[in-house]
Protein backbone atom coordinates (compact mmCIF):
# COMPACT_ATOMS: atom_id res chain seq x y z
CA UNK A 1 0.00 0.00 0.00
CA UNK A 2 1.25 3.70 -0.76
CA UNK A 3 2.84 5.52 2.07
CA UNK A 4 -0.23 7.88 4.02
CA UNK A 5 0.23 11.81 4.32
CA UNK A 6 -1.73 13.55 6.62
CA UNK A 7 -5.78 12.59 7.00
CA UNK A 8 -5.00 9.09 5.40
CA UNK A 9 -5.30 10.39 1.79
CA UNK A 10 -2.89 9.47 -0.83
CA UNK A 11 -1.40 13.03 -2.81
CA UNK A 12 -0.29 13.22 -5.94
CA UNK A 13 2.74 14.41 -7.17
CA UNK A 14 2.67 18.29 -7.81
CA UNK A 15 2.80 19.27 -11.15
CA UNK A 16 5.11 22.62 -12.20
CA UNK A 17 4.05 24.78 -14.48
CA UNK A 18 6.44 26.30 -16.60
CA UNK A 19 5.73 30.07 -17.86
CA UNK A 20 7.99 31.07 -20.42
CA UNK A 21 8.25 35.03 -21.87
CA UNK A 22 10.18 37.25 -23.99
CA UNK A 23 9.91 40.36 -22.83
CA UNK A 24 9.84 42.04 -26.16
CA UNK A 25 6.69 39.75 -27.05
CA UNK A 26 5.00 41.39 -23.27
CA UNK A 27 6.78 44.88 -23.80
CA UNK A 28 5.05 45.04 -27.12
CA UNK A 29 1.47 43.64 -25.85
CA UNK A 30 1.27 46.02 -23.02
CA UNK A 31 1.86 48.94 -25.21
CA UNK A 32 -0.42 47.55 -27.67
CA UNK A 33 -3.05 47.64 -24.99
CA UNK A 34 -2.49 51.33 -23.55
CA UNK A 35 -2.85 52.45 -27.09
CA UNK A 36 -5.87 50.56 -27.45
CA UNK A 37 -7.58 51.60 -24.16
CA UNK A 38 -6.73 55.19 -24.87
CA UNK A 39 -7.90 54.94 -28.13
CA UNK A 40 -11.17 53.62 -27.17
CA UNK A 41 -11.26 56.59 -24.10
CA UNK A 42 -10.73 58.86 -27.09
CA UNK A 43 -13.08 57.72 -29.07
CA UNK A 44 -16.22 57.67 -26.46
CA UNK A 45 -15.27 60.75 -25.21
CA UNK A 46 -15.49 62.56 -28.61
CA UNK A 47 -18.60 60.73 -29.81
CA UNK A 48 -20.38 61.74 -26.18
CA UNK A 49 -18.85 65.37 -26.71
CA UNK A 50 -20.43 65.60 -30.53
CA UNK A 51 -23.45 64.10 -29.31
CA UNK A 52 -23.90 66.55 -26.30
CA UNK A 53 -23.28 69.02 -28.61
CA UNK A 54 -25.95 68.43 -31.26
CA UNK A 55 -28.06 68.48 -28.21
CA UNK A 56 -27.03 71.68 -27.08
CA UNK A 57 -27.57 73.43 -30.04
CA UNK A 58 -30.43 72.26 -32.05
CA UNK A 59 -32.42 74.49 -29.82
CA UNK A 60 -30.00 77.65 -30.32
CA UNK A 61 -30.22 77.14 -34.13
CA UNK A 62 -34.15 77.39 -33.86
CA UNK A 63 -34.35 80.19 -31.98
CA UNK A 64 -31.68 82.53 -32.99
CA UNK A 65 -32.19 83.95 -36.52
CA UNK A 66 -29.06 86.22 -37.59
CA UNK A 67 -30.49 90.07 -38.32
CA UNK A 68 -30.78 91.32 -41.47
CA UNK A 69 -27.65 93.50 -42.28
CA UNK A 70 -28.93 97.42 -42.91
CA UNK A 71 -29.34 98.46 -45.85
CA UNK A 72 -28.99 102.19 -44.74
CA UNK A 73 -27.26 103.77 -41.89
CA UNK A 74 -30.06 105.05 -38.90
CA UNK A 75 -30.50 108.22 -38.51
CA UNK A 76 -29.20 110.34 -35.70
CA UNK A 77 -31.44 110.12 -32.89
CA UNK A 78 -33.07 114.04 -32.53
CA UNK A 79 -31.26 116.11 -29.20
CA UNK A 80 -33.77 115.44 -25.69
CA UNK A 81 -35.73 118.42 -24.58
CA UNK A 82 -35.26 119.19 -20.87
CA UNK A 83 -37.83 116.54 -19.10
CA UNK A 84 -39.97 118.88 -17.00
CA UNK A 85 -40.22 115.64 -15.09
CA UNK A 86 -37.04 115.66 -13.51
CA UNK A 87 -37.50 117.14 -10.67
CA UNK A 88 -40.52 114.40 -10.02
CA UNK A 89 -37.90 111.61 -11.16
CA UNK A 90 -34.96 112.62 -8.07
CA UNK A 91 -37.93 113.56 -5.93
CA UNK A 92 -39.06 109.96 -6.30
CA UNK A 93 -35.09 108.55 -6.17
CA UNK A 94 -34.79 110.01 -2.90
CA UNK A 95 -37.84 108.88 -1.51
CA UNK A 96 -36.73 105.06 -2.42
CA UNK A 97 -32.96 106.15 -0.84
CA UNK A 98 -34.84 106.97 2.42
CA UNK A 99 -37.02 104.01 2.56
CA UNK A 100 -34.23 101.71 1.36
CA UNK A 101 -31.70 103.48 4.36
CA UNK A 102 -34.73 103.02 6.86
CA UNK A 103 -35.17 99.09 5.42
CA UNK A 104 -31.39 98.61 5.93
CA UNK A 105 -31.65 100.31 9.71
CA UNK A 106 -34.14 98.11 10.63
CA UNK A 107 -32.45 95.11 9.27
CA UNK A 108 -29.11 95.95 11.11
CA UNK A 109 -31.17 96.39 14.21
CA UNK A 110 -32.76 93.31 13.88
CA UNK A 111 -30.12 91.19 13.98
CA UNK A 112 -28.21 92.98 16.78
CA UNK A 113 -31.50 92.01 18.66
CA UNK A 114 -31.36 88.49 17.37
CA UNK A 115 -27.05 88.21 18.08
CA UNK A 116 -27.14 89.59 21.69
CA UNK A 117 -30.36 87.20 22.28
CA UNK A 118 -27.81 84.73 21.07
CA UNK A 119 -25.31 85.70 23.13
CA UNK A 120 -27.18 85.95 26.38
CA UNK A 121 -28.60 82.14 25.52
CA UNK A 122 -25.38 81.05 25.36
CA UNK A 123 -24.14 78.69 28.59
CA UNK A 124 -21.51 80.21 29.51
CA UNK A 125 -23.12 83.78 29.67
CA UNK A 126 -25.64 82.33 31.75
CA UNK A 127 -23.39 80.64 33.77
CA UNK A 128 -21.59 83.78 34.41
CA UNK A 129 -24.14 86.19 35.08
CA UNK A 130 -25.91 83.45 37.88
CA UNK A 131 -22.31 83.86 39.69
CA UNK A 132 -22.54 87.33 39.47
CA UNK A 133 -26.32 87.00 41.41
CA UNK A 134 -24.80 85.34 43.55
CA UNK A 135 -21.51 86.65 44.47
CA UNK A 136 -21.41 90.13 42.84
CA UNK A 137 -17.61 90.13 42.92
CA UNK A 138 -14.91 92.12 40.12
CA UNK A 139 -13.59 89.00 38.49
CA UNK A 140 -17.21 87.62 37.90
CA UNK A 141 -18.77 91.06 36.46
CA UNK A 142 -15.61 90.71 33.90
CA UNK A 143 -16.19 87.06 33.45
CA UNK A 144 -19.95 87.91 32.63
CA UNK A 145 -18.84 90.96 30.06
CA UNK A 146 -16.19 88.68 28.52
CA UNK A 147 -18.98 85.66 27.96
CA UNK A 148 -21.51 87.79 27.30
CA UNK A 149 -20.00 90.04 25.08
C-alpha cells in the first residue's frame, strides 16, 4: 500500500508549471493595450462630446435667426428736450434712498436684537451672570462681560 500523508489520503505528485516570456513579445502587448484603451477613451469621449453638442444646439439654431444687415445707416437720434419731469424723477429717487436706508436700519437692528439674544442664551453667559447674582464680585462682572459680550 502507498505511504499515508496527513488525513490518510494518498497526494499526488505536484505538477510545475512552466511560464515562459520574452519580454519584447510582453513589452510590445502592453503597449499595444495602452494604445488601445486610450484609443477607445478617445473615441467615447469625442462621440459623447459631438453628441452633447448636437443636443445643445439644435435648440440655439431654432431660436436665434441672424439680423438682417442694414441696408442704410439710422439716422441720428433728434437732441432730448429738458424733461420737466425731472425734478418728479430725483424727488421719487430720494424717496426710495430713504425708505431703502430706513429698510437697511431696521435690518441691522434686527439682527443685533437676534445676536445679543444669542449671546445671552449662550451657557456660559448664563453661567456667568448666575455667579454674578450670587456673588457680585470684580472677576465675575468681567467674566460675565467677557462671555456675554
Amino acid at each position: 500500500m502507498a505511504a499515508h500523508r496527513s488525513g490518510g489520503f494518498m497526494t499526488r505528485p505536484r505538477r510545475i508549471l512552466r511560464i515562459s516570456f520574452n519580454p519584447l513579445v510582453l513589452t510590445l502587448s502592453v503597449a499595444l493595450g495602452v494604445w488601445l484603451g486610450f484609443l477607445a477613451i478617445s473615441l467615447t469621449s469625442y462621440l459623447g462630446y459631438r453628441l452633447y453638442m448636437a443636443d445643445a444646439e439644435a435648440p440655439v439654431a431654432q431660436v436665434a435667426v441672424p439680423p438682417p444687415a442694414p441696408a442704410q445707416p439710422a439716422p441720428a437720434p433728434a437732441p432730448v428736450p429738458p424733461n420737466p419731469g425731472a425734478g418728479l424723477d430725483e424727488q421719487r429717487l430720494q424717496q426710495y434712498e430713504e425708505r431703502y436706508n430706513a429698510t437697511q436700519r431696521a435690518d441691522n437692528e434686527r439682527l443685533e436684537r437676534l445676536e445679543e439674544q444669542r449671546r445671552l442664551n449662550d451657557a456660559k453667559c448664563q453661567f456667568w451672570t448666575e455667579q454674578y447674582r450670587n456673588a457680585p464680585t470684580d472677576k465675575s462682572r468681567r467674566n460675565m462681560g467677557e462671555a456675554c459680550g
